[in-house]
Protein backbone atom coordinates (compact mmCIF):
# COMPACT_ATOMS: atom_id res chain seq x y z
CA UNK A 1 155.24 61.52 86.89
CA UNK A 2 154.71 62.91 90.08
CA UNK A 3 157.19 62.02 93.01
CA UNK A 4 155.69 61.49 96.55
CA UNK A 5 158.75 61.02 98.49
CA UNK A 6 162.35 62.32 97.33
CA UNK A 7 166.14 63.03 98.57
CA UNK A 8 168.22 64.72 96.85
CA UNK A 9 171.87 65.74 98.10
CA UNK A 10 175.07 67.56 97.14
CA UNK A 11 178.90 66.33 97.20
CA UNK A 12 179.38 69.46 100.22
CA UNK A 13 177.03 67.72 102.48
CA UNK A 14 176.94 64.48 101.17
CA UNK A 15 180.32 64.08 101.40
CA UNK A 16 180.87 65.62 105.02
CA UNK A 17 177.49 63.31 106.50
CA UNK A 18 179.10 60.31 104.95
CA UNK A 19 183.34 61.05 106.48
CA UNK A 20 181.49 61.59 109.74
CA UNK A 21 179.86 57.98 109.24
CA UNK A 22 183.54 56.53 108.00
CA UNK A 23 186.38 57.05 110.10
CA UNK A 24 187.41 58.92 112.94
CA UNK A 25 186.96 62.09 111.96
CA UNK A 26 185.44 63.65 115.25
CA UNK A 27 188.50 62.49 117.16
CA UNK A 28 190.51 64.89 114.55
CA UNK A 29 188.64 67.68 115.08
CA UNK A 30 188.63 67.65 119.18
CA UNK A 31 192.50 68.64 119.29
CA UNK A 32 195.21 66.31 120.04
CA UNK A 33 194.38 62.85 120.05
CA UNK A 34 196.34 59.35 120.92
CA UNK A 35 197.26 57.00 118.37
CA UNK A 36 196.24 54.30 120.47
CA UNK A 37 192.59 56.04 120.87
CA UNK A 38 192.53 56.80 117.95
CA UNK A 39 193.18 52.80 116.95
CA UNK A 40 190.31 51.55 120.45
CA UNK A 41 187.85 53.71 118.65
CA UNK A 42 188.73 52.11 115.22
CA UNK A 43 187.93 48.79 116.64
CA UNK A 44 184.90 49.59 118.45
CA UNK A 45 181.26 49.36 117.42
CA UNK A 46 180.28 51.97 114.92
CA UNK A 47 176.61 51.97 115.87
CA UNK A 48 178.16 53.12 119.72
CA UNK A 49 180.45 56.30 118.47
CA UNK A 50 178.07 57.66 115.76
CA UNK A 51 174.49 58.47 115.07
CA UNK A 52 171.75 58.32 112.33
CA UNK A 53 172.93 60.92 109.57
CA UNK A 54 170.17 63.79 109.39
CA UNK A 55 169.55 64.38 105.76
CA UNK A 56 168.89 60.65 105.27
CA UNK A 57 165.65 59.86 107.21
CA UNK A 58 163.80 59.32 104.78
CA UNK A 59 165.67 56.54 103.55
CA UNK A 60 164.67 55.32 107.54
CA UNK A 61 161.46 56.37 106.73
CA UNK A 62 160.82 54.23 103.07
CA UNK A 63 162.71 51.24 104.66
CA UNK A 64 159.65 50.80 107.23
CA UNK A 65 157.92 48.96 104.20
CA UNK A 66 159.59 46.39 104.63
CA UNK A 67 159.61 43.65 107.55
CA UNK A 68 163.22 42.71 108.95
CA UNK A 69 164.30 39.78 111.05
CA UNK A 70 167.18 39.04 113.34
CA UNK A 71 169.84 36.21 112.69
CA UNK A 72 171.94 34.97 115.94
CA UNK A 73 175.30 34.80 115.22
CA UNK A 74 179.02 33.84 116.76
CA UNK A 75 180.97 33.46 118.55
CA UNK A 76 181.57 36.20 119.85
CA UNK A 77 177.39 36.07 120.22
CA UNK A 78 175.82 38.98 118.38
CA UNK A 79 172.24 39.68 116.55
CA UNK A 80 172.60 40.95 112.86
CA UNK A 81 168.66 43.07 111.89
CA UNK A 82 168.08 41.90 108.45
CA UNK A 83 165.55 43.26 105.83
CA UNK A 84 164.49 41.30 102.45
CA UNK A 85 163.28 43.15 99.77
CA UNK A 86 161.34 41.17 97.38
CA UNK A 87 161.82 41.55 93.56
CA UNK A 88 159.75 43.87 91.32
CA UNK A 89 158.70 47.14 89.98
CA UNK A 90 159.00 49.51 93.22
CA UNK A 91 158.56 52.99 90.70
CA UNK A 92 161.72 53.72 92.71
CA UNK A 93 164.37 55.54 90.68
CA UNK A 94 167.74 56.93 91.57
CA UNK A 95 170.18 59.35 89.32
CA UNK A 96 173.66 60.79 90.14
CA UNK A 97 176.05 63.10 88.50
CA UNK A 98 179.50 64.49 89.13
CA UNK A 99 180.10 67.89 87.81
CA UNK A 100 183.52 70.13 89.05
CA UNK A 101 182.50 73.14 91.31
CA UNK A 102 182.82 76.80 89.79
CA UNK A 103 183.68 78.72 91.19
CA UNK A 104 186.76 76.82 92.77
CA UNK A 105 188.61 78.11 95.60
CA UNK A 106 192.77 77.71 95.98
CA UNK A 107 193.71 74.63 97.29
CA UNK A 108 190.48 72.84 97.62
CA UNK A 109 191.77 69.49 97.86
CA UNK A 110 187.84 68.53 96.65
CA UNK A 111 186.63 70.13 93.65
CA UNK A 112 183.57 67.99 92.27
CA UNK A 113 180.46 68.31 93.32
CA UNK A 114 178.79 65.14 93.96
CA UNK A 115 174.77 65.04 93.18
CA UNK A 116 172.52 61.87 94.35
CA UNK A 117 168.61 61.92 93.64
CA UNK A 118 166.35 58.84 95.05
CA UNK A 119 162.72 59.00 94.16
CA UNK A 120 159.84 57.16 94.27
CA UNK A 121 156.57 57.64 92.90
CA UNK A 122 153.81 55.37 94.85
CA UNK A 123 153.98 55.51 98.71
CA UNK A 124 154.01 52.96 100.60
CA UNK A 125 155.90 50.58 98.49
CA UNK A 126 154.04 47.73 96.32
CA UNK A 127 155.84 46.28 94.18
CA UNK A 128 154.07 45.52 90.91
CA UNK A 129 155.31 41.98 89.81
CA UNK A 130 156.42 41.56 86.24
CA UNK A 131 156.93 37.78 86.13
CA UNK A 132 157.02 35.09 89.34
CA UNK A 133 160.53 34.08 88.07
CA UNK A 134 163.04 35.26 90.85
CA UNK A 135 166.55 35.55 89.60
CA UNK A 136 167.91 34.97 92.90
CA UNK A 137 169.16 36.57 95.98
CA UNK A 138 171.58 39.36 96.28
CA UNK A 139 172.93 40.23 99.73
CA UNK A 140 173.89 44.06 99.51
CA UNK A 141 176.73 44.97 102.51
CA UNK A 142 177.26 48.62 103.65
CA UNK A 143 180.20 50.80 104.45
CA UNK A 144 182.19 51.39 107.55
CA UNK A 145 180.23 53.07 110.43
CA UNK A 146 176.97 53.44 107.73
CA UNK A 147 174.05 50.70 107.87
CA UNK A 148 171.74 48.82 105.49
CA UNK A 149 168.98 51.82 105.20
CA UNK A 150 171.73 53.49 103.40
CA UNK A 151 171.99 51.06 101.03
CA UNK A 152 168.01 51.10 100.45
CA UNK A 153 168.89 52.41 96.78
CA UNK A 154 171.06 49.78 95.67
CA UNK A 155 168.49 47.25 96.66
CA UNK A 156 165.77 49.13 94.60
CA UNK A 157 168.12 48.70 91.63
CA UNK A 158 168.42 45.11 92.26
CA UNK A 159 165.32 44.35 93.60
CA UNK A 160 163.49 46.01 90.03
CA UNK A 161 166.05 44.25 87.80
CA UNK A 162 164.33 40.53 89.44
CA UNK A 163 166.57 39.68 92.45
CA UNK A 164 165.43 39.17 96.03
CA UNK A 165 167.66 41.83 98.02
CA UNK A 166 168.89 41.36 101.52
CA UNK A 167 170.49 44.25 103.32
CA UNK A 168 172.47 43.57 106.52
CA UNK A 169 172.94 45.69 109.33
CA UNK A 170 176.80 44.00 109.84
CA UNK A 171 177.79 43.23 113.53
CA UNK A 172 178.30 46.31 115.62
CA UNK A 173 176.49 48.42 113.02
CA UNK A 174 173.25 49.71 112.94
CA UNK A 175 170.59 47.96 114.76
CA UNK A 176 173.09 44.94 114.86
CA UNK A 177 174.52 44.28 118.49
CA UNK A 178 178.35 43.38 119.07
CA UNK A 179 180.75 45.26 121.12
CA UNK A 180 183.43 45.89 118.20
CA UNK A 181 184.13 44.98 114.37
CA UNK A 182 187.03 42.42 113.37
CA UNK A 183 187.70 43.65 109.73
CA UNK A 184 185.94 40.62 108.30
CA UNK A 185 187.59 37.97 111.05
CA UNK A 186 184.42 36.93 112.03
CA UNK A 187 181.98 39.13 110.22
CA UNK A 188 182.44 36.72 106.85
CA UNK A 189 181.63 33.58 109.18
CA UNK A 190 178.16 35.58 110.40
CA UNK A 191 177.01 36.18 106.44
CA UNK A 192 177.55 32.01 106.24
CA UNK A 193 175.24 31.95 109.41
CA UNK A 194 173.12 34.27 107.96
CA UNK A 195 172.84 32.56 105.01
CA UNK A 196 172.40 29.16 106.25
CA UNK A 197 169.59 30.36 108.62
CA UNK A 198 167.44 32.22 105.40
CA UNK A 199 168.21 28.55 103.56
CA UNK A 200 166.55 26.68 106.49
CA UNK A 201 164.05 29.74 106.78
CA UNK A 202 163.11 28.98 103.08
CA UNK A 203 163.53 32.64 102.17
CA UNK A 204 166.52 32.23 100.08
CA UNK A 205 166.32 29.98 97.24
CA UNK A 206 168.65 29.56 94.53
CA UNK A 207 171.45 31.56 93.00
CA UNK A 208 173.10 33.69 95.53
CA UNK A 209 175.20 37.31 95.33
CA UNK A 210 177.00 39.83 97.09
CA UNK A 211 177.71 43.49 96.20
CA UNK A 212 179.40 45.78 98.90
CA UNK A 213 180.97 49.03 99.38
CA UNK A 214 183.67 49.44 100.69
CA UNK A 215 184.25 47.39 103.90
CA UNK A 216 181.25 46.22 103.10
CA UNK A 217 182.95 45.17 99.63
CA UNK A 218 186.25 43.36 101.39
CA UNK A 219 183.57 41.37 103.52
CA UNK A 220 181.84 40.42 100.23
CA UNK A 221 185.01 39.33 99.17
CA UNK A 222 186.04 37.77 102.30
CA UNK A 223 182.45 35.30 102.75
CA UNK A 224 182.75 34.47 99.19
CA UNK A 225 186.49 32.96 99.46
CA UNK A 226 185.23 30.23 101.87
CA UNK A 227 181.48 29.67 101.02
CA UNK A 228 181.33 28.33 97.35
CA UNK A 229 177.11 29.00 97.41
CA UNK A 230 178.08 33.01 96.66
CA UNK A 231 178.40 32.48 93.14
CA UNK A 232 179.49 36.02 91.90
CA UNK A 233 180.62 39.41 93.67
CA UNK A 234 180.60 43.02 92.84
CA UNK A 235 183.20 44.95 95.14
CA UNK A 236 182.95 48.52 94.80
CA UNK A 237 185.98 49.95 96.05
CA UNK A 238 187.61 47.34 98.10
CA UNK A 239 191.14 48.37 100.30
CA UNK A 240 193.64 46.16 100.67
CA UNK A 241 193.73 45.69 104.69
CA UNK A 242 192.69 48.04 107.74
CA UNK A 243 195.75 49.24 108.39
CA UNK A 244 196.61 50.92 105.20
CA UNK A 245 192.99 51.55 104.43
CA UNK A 246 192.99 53.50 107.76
CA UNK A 247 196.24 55.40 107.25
CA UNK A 248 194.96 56.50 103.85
CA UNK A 249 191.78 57.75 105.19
CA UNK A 250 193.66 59.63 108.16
CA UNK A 251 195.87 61.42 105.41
CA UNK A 252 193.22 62.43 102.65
CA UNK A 253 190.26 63.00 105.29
CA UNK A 254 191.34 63.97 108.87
CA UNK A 255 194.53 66.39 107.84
CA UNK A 256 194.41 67.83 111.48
CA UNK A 257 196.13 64.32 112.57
CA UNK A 258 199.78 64.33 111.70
CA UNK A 259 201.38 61.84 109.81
CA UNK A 260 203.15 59.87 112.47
CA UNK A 261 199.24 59.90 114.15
CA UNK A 262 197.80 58.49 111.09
CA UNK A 263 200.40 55.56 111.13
CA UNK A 264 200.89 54.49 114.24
CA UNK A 265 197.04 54.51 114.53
CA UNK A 266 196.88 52.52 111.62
CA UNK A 267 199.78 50.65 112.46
CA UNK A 268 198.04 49.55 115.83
CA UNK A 269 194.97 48.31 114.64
CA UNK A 270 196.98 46.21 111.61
CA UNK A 271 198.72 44.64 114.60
CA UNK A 272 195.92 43.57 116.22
CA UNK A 273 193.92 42.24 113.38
CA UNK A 274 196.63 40.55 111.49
CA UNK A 275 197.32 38.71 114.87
CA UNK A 276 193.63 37.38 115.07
CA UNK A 277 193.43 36.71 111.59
CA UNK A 278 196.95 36.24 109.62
CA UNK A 279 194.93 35.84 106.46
CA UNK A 280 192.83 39.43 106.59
CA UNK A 281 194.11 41.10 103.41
CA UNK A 282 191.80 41.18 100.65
CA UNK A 283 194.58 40.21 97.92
CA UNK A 284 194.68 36.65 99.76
CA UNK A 285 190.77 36.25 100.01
CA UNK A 286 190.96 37.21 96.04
CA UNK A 287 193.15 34.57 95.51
CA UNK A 288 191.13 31.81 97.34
CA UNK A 289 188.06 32.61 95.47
CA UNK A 290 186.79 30.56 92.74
CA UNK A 291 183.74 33.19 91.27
CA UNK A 292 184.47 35.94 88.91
CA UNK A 293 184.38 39.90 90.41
CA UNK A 294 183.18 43.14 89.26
CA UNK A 295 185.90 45.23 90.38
CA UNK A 296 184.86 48.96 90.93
CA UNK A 297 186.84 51.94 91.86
CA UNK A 298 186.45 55.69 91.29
CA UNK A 299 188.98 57.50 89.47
CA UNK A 300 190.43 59.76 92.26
CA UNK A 301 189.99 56.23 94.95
CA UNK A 302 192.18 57.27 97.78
CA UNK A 303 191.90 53.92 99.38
CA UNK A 304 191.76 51.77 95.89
CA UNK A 305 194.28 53.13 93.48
CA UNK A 306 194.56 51.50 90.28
CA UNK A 307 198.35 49.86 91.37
CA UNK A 308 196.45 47.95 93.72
CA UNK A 309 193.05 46.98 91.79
CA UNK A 310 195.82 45.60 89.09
CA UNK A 311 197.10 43.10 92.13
CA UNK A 312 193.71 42.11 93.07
CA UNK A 313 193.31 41.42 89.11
CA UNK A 314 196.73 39.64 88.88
CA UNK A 315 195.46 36.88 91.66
CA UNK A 316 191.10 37.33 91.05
CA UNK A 317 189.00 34.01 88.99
CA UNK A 318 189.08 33.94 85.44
CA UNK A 319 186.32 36.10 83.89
CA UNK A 320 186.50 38.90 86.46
CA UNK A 321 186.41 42.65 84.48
CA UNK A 322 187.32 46.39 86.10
CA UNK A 323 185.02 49.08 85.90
CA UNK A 324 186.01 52.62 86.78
CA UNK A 325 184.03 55.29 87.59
CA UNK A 326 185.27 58.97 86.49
CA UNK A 327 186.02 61.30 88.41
CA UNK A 328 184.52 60.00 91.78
CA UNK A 329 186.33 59.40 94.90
CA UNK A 330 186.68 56.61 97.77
CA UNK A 331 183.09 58.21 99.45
CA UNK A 332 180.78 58.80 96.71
CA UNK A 333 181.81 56.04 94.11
CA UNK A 334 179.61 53.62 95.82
CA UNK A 335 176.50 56.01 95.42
CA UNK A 336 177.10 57.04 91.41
CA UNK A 337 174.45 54.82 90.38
CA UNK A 338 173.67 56.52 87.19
CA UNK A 339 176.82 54.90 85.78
CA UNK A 340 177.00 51.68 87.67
CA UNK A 341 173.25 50.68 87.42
CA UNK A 342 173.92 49.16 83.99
CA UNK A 343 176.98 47.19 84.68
CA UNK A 344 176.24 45.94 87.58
CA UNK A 345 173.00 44.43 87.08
CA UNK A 346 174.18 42.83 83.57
CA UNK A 347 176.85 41.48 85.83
CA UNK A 348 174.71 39.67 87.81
CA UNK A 349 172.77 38.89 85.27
CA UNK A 350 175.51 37.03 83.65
CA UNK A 351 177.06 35.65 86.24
CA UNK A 352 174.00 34.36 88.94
CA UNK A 353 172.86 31.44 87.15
CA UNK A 354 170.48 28.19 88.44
């Protein structure tokens, strides 16, 4: 088979686009830097402090085949840019692999290499239907600082295993407006909102799921514990709240910051969230929900260890399972489709029902 359009990357670059996109890490490299900066920037519209990552245009470039509307949302008022993706076969396939670098050098505090390969072999994109059944509607919700062209493969997964796909630019992120993020305060209150307006839109119809990465993953969590019509979720390495996922980050990511930087930064921005929202951990979102999760987390998570994914377990719905992903780490766990492809869409499978 002949591929027409293709990206392949490596862990080196991969992994270096992606920490740009995450947290923070320019502020570590520009010499010393405030806590309390450090913490304003934290809180501040991604889609104002960083822009597009290079070696994923084409991504940009494939997701122009497919229309995307705008939701109003709030308060605070802000426009979310949404994009459906319609189920069937796009000839769209994806592969990824983690392999240990040779040769390593002393102290490299990263030793895997991280591969990712997209590819698609018709161009543009028609998807040729298999049946007129739709299984239902999966909303797919990006990382911190990233936006929903990124997650273009994940909705080709879904989207060729029968579910309508809708990716979300998430307030304050990519073509989204919104002066600054909230951690899920109000973002889980826009995906109702978004929800109810593709109900009265008649372009979502029956069973309805969620799969995130990340912060994307806590918000899945988040708009599931209060709106009973997301019937399942799979959260690929969720944190716990934004302080300590923030702190972590600092330490394994930006060591230029020193430790009493990282948490006081982190401490800051926990402050100010957990005032707005007492209820912002993901343990006590678990614990209100009533649908079972697919709990994922790489092997060498920095931000989901396994102590933690065993509390979200101890307080998660009956039925939810734990899949772990070797070897990968808190930014390239979400892309190893190769070994989540299966489980996840079986999940959904199982667990999206009329």
């Amino acid at each position: 088979m002949r591929f027409l359009a293709n990206l392949h990357t490596r862990c080196k670059n991969f992994r270096a686009q992606i920490l740009i996109a995450a947290l923070l890490l320019c502020l570590a490299c520009v010499g010393c830097v405030s806590s309390r900066t450090i913490a304003r920037r934290a809180l501040e519209a991604p889609n104002r402090q960083f822009k597009e990552i290079k070696e994923f245009k084409q991504l940009t470039l494939i997701a122009t085949n497919f229309p995307v509307q705008r939701v109003s949302v709030g308060p605070p008022p802000a426009t979310l840019e949404l994009m459906v993706i319609q189920p069937g076969d796009y000839g769209a396939k994806m592969v990824s692999s983690i392999t240990k670098r040779h040769p390593q050098r002393e102290g490299d505090r990263h030793p895997y290499e991280f591969n990712f390969g997209f590819n698609i072999s018709e161009y543009p994109l028609r998807p040729k239907l298999e049946t007129n059944v739709i299984r239902g509607t999966i909303f797919v919700l990006h990382g911190y600082s990233l936006n929903k062209e990124l997650m273009l493969p994940w909705a080709m997964v879904l989207a060729q295993a029968g579910y309508r796909v809708v990716l979300v630019d998430l307030r304050g992120h990519g073509h989204s407006t919104g002066d600054r993020i909230y951690f899920g305060g109000i973002e889980r209150t826009d995906l109702v909102q978004c929800l109810d307006s593709l109900i009265q839109q008649q372009v979502c119809q029956g069973p309805v799921g969620a799969l995130g990465i990340s912060y994307g993953a806590v918000l899945a969590l988040q708009w599931a514990a209060m709106d009973p019509r997301v019937q399942s979720v799979t959260a690929i390495s969720p944190y716990s709240d934004p302080g300590t996922a923030m702190e972590e980050f600092l330490k394994a990511y930006a060591p230029a910051l020193t430790w009493r930087t990282d948490r006081k930064a982190a401490g800051i921005v926990a402050s100010r969230i957990a005032a707005e929202w007492p209820d912002s951990t993901t343990e006590t979102a678990v614990g209100h929900m009533k649908q079972p999760v697919l709990f994922v987390r790489g092997e060498r998570d920095e931000l989901c260890s396994q102590e933690y994914l065993s509390q979200l377990q101890a307080v998660s719905p009956q039925g939810s399972e734990v899949k772990v992903i070797p070897i990968a780490n808190h930014l390239v766990v979400g892309m190893c489709i190769s070994q989540l492809e299966g489980p996840v869409t079986n999940w959904f499978r199982a667990h999206l029902t009329r």
